[in-house]
PDB file of N, CA and C in Angstrom:
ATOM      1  N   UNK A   1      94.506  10.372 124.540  1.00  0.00           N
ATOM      2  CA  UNK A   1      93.830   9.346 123.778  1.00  0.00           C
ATOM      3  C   UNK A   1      94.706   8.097 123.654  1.00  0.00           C
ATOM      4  N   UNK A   2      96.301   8.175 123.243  1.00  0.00           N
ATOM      5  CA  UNK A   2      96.664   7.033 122.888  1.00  0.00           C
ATOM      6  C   UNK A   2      97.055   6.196 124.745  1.00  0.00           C
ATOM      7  N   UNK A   3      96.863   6.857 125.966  1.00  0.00           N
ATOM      8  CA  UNK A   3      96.573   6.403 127.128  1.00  0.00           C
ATOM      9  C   UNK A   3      95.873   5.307 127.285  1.00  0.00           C
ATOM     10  N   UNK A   4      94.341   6.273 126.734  1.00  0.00           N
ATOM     11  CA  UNK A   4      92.990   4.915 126.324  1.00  0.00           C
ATOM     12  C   UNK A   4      93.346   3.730 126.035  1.00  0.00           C
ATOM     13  N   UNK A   5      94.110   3.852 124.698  1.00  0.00           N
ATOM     14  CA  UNK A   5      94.254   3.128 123.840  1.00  0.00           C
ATOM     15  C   UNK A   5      95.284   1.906 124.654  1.00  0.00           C
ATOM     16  N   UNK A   6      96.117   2.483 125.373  1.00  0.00           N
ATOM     17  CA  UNK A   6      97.364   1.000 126.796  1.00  0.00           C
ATOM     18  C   UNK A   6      96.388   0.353 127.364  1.00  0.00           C
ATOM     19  N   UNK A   7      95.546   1.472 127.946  1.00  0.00           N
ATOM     20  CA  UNK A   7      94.510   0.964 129.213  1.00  0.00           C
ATOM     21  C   UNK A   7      93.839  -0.196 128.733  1.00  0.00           C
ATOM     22  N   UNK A   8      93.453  -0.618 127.399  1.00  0.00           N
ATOM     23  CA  UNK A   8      92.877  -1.535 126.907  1.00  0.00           C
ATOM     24  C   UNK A   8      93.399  -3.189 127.493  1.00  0.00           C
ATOM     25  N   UNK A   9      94.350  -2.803 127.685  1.00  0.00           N
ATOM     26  CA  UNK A   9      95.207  -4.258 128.313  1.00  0.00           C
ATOM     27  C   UNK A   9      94.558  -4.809 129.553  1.00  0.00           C
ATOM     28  N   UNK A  10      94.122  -3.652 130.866  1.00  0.00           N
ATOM     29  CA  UNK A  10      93.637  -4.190 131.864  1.00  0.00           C
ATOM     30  C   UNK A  10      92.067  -4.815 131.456  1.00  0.00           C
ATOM     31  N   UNK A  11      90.959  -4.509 131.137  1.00  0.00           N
ATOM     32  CA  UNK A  11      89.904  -5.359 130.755  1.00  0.00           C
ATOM     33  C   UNK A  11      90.246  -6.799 130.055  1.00  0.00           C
ATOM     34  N   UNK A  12      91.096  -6.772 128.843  1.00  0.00           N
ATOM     35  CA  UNK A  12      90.724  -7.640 128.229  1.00  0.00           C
ATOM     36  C   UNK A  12      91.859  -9.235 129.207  1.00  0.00           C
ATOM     37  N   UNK A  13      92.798  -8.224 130.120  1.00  0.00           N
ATOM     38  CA  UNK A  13      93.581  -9.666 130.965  1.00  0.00           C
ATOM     39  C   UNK A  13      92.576  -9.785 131.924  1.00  0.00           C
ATOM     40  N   UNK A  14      91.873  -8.880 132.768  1.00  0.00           N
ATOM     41  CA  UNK A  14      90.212  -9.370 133.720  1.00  0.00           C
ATOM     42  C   UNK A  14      90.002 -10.264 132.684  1.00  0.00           C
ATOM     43  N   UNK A  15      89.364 -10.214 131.961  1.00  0.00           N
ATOM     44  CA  UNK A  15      88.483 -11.380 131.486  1.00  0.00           C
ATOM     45  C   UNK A  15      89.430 -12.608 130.736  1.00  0.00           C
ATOM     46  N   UNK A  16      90.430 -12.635 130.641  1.00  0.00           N
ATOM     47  CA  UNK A  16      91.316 -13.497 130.195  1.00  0.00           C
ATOM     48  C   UNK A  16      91.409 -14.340 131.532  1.00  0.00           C
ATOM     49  N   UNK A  17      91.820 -13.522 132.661  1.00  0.00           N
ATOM     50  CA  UNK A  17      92.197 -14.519 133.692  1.00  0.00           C
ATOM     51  C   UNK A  17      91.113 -15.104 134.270  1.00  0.00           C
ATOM     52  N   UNK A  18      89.525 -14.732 133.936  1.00  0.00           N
ATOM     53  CA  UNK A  18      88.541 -15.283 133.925  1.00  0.00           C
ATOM     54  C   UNK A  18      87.629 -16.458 133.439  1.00  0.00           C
ATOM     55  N   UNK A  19      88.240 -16.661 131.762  1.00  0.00           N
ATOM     56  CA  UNK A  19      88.416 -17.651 130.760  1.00  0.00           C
ATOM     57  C   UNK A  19      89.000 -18.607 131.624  1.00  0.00           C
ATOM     58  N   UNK A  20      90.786 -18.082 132.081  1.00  0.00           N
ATOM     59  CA  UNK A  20      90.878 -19.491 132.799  1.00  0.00           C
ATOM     60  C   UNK A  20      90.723 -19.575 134.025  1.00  0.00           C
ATOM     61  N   UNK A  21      90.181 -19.364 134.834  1.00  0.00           N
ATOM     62  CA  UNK A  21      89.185 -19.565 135.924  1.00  0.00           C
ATOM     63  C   UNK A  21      87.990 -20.940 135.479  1.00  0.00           C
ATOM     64  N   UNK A  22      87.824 -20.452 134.641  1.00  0.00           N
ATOM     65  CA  UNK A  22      86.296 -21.033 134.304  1.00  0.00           C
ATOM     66  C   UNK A  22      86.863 -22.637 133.391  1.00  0.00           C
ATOM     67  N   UNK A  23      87.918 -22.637 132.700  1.00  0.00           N
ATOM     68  CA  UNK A  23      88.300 -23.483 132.124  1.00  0.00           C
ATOM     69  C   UNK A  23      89.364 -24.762 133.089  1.00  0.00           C
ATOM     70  N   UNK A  24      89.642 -23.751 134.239  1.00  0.00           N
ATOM     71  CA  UNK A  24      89.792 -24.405 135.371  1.00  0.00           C
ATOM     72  C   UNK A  24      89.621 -25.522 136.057  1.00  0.00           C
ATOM     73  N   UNK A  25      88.240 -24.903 136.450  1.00  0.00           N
ATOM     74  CA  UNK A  25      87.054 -25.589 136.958  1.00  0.00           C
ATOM     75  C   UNK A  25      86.697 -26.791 136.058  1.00  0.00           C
ATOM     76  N   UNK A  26      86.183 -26.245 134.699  1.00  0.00           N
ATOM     77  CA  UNK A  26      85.880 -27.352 133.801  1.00  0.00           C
ATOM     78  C   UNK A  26      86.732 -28.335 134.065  1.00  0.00           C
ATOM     79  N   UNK A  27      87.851 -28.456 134.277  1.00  0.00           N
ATOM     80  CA  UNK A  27      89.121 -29.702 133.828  1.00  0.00           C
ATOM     81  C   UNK A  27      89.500 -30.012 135.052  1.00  0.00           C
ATOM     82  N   UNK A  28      89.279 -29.660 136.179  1.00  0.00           N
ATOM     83  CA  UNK A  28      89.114 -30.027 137.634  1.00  0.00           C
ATOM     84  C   UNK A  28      90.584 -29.707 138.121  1.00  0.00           C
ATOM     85  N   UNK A  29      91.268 -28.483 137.752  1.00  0.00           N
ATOM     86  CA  UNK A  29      92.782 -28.101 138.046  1.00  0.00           C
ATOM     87  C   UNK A  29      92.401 -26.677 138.607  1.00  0.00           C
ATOM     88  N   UNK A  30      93.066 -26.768 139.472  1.00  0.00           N
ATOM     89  CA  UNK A  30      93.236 -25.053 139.761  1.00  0.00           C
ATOM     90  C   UNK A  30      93.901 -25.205 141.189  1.00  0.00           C
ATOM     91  N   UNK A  31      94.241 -23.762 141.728  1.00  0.00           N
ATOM     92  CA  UNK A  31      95.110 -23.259 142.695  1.00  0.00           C
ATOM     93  C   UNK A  31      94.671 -24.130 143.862  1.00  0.00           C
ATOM     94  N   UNK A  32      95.859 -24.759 144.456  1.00  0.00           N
ATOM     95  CA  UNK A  32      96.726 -24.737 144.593  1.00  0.00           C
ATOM     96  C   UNK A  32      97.710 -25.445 144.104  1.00  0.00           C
ATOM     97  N   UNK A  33      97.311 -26.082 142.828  1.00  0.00           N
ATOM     98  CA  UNK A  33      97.647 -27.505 141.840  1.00  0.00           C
ATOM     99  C   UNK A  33      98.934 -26.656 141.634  1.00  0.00           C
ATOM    100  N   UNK A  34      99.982 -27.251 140.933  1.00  0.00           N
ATOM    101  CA  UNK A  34     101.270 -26.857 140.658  1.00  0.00           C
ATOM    102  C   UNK A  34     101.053 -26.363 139.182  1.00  0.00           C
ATOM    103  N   UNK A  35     101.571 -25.136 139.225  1.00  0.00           N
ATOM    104  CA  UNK A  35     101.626 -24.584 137.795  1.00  0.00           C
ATOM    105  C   UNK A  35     101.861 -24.931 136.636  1.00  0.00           C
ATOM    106  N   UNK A  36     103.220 -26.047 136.931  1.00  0.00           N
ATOM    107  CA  UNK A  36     103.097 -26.904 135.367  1.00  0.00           C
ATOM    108  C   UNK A  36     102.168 -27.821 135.304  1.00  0.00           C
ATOM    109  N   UNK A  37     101.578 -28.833 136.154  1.00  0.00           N
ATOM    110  CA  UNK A  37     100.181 -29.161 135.783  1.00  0.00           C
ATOM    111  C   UNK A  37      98.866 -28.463 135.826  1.00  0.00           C
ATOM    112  N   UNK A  38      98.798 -27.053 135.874  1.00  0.00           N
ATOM    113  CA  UNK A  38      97.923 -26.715 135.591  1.00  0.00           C
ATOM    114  C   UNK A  38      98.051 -25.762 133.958  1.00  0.00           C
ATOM    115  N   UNK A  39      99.351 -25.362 133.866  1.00  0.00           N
ATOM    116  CA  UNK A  39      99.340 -25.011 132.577  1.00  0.00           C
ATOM    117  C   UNK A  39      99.119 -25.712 131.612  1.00  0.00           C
ATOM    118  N   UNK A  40      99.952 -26.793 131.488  1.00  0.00           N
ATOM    119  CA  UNK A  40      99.683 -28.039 130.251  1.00  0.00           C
ATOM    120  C   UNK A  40      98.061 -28.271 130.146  1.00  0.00           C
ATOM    121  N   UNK A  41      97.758 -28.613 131.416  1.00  0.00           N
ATOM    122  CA  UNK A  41      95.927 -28.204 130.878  1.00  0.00           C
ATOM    123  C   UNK A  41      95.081 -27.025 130.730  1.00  0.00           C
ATOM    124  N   UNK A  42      95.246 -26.586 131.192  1.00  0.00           N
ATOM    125  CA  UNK A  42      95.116 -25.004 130.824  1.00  0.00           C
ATOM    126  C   UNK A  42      95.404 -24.579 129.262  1.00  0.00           C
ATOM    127  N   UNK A  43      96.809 -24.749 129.319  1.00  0.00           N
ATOM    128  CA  UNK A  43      96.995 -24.219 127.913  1.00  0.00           C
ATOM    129  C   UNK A  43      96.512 -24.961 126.182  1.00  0.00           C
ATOM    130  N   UNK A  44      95.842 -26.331 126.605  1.00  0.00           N
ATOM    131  CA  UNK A  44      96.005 -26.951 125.535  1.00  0.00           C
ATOM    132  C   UNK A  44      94.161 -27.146 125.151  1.00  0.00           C
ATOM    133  N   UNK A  45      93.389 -26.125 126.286  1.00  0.00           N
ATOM    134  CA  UNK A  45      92.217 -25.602 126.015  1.00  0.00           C
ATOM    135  C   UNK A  45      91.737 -25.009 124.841  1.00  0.00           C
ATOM    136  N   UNK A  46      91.031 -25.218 124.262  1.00  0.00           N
ATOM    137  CA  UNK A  46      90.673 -24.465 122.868  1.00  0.00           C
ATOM    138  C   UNK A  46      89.642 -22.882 123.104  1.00  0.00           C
ATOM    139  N   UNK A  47      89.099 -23.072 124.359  1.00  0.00           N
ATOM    140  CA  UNK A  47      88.418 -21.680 124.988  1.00  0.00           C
ATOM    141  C   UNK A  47      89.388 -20.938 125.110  1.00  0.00           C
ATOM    142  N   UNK A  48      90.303 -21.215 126.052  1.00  0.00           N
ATOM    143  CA  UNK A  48      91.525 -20.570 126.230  1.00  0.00           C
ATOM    144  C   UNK A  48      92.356 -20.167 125.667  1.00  0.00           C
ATOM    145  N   UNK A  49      93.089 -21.163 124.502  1.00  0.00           N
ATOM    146  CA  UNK A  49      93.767 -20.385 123.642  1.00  0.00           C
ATOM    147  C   UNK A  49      93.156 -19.455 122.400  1.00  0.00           C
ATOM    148  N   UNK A  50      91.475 -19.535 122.576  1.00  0.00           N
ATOM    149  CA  UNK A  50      91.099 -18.291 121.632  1.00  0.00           C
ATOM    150  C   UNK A  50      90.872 -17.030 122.645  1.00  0.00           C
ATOM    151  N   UNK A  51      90.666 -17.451 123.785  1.00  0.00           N
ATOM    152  CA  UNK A  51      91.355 -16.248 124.411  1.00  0.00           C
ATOM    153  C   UNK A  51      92.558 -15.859 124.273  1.00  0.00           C
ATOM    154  N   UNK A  52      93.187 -16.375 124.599  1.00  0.00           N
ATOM    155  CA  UNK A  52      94.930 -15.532 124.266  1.00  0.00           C
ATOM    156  C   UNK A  52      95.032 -15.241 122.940  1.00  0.00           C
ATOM    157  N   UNK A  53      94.182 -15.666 121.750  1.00  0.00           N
ATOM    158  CA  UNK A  53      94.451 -15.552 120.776  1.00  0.00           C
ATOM    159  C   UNK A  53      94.070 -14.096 120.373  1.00  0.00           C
ATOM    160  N   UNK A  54      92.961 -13.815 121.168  1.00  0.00           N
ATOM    161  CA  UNK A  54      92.092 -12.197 121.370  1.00  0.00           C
ATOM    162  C   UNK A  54      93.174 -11.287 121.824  1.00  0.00           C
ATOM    163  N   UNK A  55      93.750 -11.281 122.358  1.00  0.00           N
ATOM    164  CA  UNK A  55      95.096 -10.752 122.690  1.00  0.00           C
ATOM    165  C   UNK A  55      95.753 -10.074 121.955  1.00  0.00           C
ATOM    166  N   UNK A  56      96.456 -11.257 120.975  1.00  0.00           N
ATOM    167  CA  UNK A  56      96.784 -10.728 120.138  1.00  0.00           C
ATOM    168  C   UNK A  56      96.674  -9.762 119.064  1.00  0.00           C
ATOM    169  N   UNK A  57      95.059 -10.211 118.607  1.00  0.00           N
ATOM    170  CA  UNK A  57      94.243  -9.497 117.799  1.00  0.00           C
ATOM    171  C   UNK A  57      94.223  -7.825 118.291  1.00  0.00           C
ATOM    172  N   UNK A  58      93.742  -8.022 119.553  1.00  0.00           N
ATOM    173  CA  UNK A  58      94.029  -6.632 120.545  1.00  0.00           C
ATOM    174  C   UNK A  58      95.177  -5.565 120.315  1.00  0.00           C
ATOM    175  N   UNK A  59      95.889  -6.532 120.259  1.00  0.00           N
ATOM    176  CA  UNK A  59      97.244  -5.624 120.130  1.00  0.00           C
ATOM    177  C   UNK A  59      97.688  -4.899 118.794  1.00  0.00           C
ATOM    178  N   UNK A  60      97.191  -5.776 118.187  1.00  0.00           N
ATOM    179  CA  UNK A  60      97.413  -5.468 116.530  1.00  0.00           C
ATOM    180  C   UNK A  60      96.373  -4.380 116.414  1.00  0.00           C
ATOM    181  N   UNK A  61      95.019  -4.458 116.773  1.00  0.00           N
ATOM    182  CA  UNK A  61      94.159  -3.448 116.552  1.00  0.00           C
ATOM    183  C   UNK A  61      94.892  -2.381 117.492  1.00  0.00           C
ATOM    184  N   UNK A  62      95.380  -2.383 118.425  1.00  0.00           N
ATOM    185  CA  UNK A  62      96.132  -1.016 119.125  1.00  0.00           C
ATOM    186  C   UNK A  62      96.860  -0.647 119.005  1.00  0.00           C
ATOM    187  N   UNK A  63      97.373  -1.101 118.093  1.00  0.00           N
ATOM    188  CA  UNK A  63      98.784  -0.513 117.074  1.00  0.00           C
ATOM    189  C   UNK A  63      98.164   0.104 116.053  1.00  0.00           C
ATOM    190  N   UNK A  64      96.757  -0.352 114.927  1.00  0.00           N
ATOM    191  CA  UNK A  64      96.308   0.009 114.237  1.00  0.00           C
ATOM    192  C   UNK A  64      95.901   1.225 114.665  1.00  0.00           C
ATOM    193  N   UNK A  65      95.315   1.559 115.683  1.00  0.00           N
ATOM    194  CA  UNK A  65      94.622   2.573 116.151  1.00  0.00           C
ATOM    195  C   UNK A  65      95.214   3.543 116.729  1.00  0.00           C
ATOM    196  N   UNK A  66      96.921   3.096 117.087  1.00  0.00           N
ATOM    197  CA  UNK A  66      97.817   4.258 117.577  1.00  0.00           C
ATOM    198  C   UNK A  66      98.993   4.622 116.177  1.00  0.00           C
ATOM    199  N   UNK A  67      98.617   4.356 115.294  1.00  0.00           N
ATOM    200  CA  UNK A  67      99.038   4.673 113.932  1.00  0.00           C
ATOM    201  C   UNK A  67      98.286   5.870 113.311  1.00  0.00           C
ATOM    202  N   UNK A  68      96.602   5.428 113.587  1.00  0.00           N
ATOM    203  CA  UNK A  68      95.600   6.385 112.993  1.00  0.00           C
ATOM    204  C   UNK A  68      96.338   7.400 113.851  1.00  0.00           C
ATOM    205  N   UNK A  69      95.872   7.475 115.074  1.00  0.00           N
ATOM    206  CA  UNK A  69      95.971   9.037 116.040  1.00  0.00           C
ATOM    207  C   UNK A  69      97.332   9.543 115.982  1.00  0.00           C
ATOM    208  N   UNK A  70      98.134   8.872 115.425  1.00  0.00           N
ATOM    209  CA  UNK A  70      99.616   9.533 114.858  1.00  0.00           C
ATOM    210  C   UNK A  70      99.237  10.626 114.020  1.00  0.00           C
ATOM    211  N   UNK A  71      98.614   9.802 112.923  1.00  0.00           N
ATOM    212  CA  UNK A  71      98.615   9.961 111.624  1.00  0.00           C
ATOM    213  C   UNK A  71      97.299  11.694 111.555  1.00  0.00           C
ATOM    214  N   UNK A  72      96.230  11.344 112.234  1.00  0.00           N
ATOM    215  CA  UNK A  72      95.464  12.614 112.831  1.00  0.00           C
ATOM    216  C   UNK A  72      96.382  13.621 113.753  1.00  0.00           C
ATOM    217  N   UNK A  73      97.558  13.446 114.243  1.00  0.00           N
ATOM    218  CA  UNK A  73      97.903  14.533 114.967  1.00  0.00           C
ATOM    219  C   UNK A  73      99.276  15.341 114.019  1.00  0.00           C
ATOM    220  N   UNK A  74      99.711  14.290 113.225  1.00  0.00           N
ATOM    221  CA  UNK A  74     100.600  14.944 112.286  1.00  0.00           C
ATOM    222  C   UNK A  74      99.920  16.093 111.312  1.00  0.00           C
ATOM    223  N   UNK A  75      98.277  15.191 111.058  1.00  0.00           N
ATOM    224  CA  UNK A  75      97.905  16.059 110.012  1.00  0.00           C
ATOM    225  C   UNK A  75      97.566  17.811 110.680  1.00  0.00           C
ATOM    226  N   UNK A  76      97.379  17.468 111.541  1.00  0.00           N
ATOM    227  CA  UNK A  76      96.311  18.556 112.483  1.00  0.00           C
ATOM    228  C   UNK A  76      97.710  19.908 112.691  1.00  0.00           C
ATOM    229  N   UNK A  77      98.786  19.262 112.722  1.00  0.00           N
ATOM    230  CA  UNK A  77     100.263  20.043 112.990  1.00  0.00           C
ATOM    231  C   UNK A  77     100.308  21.120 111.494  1.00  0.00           C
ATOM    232  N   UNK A  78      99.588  20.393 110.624  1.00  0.00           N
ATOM    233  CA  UNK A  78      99.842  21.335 109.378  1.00  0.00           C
ATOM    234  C   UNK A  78      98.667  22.309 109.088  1.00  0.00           C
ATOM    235  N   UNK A  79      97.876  22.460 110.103  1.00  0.00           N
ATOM    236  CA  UNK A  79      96.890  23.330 110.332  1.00  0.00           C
ATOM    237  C   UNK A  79      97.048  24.914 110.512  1.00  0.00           C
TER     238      UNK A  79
END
């Protein structure tokens, strides 16, 4: 279960690196543009940085959630 719980990382960077794909396009930058001009616009996106901001949130909830299944397997030990 707490496996599940890593694996969560690959979906939510698919669709992250998808956000900026799409935010890309919008701002007329993308590959093969040079990375620091495409980051500075990229990054100063407000789509984008509530994507990365989901991230975070992510992580915190997968900590939350690998605390619970701690916390269920300790109890289950006193069974």
């Amino acid at each position: 279960m707490i496996a599940a719980v890593g694996a969560l990382d690959m979906p939510w960077g698919v669709w992250t690196d998808t956000v900026r794909q799409d935010v890309e396009v919008c701002h007329g930058v993308a590959y093969p543009a040079p990375i620091e001009e495409t980051d500075a616009i990229v990054l100063g996106d407000p789509e984008y940085g509530a994507a990365l901001d989901g991230g975070t949130a992510l992580d915190q909830a997968k900590k939350a959630l690998r605390d619970a299944l701690d916390s269920f397997d300790r109890a289950e030990q006193f069974r």
